[in-house]
PDB file of N, CA and C in Angstrom:
ATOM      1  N   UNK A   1      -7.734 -23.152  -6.028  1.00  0.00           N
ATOM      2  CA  UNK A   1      -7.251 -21.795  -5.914  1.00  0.00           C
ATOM      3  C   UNK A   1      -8.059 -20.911  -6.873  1.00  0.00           C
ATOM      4  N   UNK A   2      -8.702 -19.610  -6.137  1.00  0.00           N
ATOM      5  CA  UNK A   2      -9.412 -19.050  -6.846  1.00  0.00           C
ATOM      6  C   UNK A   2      -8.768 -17.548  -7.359  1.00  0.00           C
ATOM      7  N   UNK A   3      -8.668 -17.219  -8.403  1.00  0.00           N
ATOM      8  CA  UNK A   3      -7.284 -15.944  -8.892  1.00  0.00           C
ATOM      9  C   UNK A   3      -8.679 -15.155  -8.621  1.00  0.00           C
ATOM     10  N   UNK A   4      -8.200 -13.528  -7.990  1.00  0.00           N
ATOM     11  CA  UNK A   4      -9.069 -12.478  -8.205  1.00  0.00           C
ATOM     12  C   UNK A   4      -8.548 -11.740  -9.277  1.00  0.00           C
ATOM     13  N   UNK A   5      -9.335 -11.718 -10.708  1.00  0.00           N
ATOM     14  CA  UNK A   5      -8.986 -11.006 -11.509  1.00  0.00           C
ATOM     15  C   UNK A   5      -9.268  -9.784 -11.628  1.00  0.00           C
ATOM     16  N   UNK A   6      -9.756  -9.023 -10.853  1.00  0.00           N
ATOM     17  CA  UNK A   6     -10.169  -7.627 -10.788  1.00  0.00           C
ATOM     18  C   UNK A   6      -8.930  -6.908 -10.071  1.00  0.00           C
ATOM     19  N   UNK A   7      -8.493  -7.505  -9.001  1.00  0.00           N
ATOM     20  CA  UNK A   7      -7.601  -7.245  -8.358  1.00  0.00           C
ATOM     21  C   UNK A   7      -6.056  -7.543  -8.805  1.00  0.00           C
ATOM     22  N   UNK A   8      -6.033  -8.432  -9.380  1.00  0.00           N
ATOM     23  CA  UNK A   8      -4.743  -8.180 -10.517  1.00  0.00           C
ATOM     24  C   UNK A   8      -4.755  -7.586 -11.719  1.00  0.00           C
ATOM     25  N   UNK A   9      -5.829  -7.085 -11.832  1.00  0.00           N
ATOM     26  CA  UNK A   9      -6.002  -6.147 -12.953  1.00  0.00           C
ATOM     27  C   UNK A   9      -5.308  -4.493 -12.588  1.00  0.00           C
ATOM     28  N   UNK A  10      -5.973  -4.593 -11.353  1.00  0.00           N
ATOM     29  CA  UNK A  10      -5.519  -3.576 -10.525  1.00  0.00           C
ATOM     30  C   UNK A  10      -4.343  -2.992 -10.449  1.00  0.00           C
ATOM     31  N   UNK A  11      -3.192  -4.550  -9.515  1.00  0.00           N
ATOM     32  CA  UNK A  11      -1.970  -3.990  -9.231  1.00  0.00           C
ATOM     33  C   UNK A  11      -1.515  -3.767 -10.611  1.00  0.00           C
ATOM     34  N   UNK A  12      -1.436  -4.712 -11.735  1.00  0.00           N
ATOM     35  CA  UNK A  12      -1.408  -4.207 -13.079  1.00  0.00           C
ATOM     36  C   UNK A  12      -1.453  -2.434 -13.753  1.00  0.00           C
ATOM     37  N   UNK A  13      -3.106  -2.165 -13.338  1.00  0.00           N
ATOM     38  CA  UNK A  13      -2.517  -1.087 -14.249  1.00  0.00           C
ATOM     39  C   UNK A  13      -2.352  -0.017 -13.050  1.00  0.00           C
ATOM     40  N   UNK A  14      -2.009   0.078 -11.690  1.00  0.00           N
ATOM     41  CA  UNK A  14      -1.314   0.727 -10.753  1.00  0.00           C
ATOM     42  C   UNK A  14      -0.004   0.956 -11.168  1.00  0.00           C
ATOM     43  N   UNK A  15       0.691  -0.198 -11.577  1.00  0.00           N
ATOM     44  CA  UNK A  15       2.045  -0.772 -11.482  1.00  0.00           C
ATOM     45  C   UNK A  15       2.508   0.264 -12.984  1.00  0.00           C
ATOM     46  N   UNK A  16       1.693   0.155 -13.627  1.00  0.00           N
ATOM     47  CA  UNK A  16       1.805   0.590 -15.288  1.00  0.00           C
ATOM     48  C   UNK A  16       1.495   2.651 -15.587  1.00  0.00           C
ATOM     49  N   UNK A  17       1.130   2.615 -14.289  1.00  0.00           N
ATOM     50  CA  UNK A  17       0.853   3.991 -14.304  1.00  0.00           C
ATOM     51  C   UNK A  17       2.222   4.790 -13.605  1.00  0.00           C
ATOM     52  N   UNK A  18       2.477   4.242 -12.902  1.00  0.00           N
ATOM     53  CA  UNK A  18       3.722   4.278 -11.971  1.00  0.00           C
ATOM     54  C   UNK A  18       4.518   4.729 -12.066  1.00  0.00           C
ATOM     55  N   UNK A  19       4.831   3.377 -13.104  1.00  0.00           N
ATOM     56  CA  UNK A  19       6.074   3.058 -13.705  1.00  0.00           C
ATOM     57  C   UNK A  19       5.880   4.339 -14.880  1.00  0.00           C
ATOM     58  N   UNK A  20       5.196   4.785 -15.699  1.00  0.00           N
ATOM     59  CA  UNK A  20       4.553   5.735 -16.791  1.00  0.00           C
ATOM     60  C   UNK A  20       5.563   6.964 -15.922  1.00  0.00           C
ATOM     61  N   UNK A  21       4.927   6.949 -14.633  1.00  0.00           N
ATOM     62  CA  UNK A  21       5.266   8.402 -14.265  1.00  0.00           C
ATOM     63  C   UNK A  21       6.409   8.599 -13.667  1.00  0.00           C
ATOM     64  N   UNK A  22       7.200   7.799 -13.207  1.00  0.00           N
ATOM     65  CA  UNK A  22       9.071   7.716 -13.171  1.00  0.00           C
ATOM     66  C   UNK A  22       9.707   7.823 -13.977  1.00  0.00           C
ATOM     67  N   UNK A  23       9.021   6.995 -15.158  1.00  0.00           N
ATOM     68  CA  UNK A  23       9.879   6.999 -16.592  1.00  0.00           C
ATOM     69  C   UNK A  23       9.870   8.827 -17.170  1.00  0.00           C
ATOM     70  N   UNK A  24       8.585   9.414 -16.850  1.00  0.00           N
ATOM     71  CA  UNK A  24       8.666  10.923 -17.623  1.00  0.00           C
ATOM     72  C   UNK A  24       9.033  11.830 -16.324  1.00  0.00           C
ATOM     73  N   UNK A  25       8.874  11.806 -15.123  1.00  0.00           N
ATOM     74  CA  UNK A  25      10.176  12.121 -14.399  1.00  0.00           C
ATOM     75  C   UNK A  25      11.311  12.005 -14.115  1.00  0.00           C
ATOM     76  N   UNK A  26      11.721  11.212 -14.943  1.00  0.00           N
ATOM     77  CA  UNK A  26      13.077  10.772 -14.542  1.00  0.00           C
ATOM     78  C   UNK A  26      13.871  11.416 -16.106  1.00  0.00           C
ATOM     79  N   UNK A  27      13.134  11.527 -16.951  1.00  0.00           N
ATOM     80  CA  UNK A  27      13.128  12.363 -18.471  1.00  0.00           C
ATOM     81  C   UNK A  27      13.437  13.875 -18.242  1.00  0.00           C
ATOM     82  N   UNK A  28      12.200  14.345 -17.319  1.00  0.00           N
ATOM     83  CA  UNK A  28      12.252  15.526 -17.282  1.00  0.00           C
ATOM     84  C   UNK A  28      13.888  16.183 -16.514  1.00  0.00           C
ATOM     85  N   UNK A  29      14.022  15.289 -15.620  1.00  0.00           N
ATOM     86  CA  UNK A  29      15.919  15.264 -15.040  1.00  0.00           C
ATOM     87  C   UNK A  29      16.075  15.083 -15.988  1.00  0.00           C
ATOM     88  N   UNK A  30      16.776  14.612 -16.839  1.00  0.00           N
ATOM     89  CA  UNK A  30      17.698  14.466 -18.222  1.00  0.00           C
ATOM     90  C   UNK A  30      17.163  15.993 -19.075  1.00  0.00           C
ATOM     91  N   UNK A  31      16.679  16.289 -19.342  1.00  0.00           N
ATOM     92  CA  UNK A  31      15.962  17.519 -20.217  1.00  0.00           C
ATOM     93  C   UNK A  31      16.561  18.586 -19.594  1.00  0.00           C
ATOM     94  N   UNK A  32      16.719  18.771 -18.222  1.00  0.00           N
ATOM     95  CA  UNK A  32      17.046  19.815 -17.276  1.00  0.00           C
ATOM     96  C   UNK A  32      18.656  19.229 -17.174  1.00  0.00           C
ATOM     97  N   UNK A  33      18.624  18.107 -16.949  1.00  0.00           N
ATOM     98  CA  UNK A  33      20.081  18.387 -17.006  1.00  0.00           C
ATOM     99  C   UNK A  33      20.891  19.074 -18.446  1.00  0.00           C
ATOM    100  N   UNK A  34      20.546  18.760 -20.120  1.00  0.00           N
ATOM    101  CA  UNK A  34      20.581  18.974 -21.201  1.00  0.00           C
ATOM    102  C   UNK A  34      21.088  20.312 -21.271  1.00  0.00           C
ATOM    103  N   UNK A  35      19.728  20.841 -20.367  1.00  0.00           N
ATOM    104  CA  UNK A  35      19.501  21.978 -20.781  1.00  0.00           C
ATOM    105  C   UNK A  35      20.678  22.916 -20.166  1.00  0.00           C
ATOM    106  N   UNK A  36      21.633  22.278 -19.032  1.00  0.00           N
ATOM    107  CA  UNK A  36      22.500  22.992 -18.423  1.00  0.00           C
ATOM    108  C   UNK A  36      23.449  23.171 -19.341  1.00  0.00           C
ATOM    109  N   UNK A  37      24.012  21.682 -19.974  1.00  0.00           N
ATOM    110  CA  UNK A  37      24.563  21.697 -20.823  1.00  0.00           C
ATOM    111  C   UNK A  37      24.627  22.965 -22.233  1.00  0.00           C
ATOM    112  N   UNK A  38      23.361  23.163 -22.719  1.00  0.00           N
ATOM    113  CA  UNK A  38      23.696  24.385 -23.744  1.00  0.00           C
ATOM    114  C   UNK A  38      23.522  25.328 -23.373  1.00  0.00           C
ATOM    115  N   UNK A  39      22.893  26.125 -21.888  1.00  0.00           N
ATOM    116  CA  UNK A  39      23.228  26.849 -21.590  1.00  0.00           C
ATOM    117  C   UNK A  39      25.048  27.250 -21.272  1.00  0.00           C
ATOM    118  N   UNK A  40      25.484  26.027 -20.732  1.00  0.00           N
ATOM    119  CA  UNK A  40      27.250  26.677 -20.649  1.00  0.00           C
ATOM    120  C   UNK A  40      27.798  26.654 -22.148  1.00  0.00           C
ATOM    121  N   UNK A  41      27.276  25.861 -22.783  1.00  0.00           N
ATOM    122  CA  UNK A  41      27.924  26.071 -24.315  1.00  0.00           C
ATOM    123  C   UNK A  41      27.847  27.559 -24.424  1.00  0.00           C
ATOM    124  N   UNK A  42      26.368  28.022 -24.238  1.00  0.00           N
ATOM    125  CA  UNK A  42      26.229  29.742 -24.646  1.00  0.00           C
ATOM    126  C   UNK A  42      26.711  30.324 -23.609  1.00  0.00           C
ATOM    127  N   UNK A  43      27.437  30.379 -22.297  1.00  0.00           N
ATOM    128  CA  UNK A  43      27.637  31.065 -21.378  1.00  0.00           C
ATOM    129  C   UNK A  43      26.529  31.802 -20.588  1.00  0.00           C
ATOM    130  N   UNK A  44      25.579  30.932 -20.750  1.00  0.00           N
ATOM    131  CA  UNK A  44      24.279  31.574 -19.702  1.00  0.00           C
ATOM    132  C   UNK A  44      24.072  30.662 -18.425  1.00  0.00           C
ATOM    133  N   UNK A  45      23.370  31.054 -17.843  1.00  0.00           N
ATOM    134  CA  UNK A  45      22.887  30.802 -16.546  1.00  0.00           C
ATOM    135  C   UNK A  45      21.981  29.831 -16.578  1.00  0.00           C
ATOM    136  N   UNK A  46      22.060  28.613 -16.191  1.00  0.00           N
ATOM    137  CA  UNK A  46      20.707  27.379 -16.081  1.00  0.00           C
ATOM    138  C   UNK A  46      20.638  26.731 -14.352  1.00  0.00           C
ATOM    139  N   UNK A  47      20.597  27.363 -13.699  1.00  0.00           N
ATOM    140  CA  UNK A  47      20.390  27.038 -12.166  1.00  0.00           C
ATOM    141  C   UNK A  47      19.320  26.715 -11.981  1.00  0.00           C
ATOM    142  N   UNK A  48      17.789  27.718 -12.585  1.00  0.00           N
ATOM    143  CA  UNK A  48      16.818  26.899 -12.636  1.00  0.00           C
ATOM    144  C   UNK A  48      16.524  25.282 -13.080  1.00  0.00           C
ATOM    145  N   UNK A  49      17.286  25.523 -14.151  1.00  0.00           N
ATOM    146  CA  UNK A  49      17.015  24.018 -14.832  1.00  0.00           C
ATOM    147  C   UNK A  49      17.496  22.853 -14.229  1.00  0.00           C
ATOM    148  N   UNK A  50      18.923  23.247 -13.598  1.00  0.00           N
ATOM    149  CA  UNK A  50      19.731  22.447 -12.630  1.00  0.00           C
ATOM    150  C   UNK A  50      19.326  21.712 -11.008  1.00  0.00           C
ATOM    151  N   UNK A  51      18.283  22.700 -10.789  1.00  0.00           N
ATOM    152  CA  UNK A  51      17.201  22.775  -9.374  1.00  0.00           C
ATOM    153  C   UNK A  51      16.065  21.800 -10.152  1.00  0.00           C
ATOM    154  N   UNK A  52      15.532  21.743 -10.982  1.00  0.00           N
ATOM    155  CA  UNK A  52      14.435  21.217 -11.370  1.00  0.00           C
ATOM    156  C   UNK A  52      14.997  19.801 -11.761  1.00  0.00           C
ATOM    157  N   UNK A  53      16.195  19.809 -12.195  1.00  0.00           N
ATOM    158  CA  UNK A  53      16.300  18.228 -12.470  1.00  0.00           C
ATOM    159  C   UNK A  53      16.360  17.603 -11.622  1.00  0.00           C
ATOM    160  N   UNK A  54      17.632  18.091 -10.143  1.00  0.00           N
ATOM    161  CA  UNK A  54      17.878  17.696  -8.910  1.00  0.00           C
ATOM    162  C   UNK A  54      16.312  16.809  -8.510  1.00  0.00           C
ATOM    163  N   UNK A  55      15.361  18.392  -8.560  1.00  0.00           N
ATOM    164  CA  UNK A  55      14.272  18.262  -7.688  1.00  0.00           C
ATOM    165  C   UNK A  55      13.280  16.433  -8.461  1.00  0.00           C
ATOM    166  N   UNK A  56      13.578  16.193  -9.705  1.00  0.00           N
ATOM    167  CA  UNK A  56      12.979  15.183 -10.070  1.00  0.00           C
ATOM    168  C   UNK A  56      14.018  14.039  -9.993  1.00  0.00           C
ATOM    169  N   UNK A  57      15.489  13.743  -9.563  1.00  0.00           N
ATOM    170  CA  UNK A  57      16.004  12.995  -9.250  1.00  0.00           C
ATOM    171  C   UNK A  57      15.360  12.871  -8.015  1.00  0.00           C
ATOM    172  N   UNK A  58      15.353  13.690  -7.435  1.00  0.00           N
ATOM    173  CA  UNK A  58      14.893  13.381  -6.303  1.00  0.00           C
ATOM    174  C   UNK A  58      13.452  12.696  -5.701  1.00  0.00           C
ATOM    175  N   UNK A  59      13.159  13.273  -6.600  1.00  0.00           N
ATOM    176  CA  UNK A  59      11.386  12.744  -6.580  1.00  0.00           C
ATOM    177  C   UNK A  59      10.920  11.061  -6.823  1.00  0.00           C
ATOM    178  N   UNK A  60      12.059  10.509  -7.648  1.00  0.00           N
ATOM    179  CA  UNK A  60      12.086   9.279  -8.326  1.00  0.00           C
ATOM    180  C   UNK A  60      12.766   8.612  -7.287  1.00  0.00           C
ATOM    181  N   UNK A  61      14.080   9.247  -6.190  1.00  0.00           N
ATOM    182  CA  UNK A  61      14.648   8.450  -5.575  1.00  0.00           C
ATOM    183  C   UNK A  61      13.394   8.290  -4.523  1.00  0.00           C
ATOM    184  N   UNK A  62      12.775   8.836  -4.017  1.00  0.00           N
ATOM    185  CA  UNK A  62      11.788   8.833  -3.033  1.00  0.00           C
ATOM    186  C   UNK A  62      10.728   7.933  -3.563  1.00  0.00           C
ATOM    187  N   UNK A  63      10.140   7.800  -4.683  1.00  0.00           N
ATOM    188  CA  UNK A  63       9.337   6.947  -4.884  1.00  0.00           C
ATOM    189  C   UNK A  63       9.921   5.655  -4.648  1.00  0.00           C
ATOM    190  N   UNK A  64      11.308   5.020  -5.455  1.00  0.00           N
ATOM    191  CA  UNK A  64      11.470   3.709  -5.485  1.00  0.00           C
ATOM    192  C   UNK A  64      11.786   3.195  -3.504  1.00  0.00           C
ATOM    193  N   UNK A  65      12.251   4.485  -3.341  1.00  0.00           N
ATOM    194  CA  UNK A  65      12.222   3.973  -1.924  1.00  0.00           C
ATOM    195  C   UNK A  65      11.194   4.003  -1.267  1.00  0.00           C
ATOM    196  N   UNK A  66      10.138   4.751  -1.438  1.00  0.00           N
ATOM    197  CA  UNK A  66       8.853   4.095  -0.829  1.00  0.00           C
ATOM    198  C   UNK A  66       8.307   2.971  -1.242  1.00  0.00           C
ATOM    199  N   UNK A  67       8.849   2.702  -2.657  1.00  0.00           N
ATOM    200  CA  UNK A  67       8.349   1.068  -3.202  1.00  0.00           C
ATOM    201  C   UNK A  67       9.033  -0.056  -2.347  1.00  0.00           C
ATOM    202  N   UNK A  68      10.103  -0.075  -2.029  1.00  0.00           N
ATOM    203  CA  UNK A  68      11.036  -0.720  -1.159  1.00  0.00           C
ATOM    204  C   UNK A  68      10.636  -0.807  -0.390  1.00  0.00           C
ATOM    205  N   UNK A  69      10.251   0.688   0.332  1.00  0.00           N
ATOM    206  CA  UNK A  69       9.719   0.077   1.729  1.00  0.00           C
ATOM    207  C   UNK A  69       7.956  -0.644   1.895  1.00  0.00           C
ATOM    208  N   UNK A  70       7.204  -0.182   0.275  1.00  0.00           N
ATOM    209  CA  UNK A  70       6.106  -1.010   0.849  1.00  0.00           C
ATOM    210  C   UNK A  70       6.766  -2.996   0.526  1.00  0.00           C
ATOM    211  N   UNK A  71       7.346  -3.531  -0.216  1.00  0.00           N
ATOM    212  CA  UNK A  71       7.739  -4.529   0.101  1.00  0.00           C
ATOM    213  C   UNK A  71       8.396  -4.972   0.885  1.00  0.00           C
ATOM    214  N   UNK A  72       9.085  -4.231   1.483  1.00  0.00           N
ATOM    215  CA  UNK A  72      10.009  -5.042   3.059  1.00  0.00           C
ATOM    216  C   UNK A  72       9.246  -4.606   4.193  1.00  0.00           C
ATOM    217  N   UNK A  73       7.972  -3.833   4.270  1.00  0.00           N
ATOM    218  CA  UNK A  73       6.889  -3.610   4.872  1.00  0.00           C
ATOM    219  C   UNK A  73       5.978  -5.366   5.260  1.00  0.00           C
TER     220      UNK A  73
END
């Protein structure tokens, strides 16, 4: 058995970049959600912030489910 190490180097740092960029989208939701939070402490308005977190929950649910589907692919 011959290992291609170039190519597991690959899915490696694919996998590591990925994962990099779910982890700080999935941050940036928490930050936006936060941020709703002291806005109602002060009685202001954070709908933007509330849309932007949504929009990166969302973004993360779509990735892992395209990960899903490339393995049951």
């Amino acid at each position: 058995m011959k290992i291609d190490w170039a190519a597991l180097g690959s899915v490696f740092g694919v996998s590591l970049v990925v994962t990099v960029a779910l982890v700080g989208l999935f941050t940036l939701g928490i930050a936006g959600l936060s941020r709703r939070e002291r806005a109602a402490a002060q009685g202001d308005s954070a709908s933007l912030a509330v849309t932007g977190a949504y929009a990166c929950f969302a973004a993360c649910a779509a990735a892992v489910a395209y990960g899903i589907y490339l393995i049951v692919a």
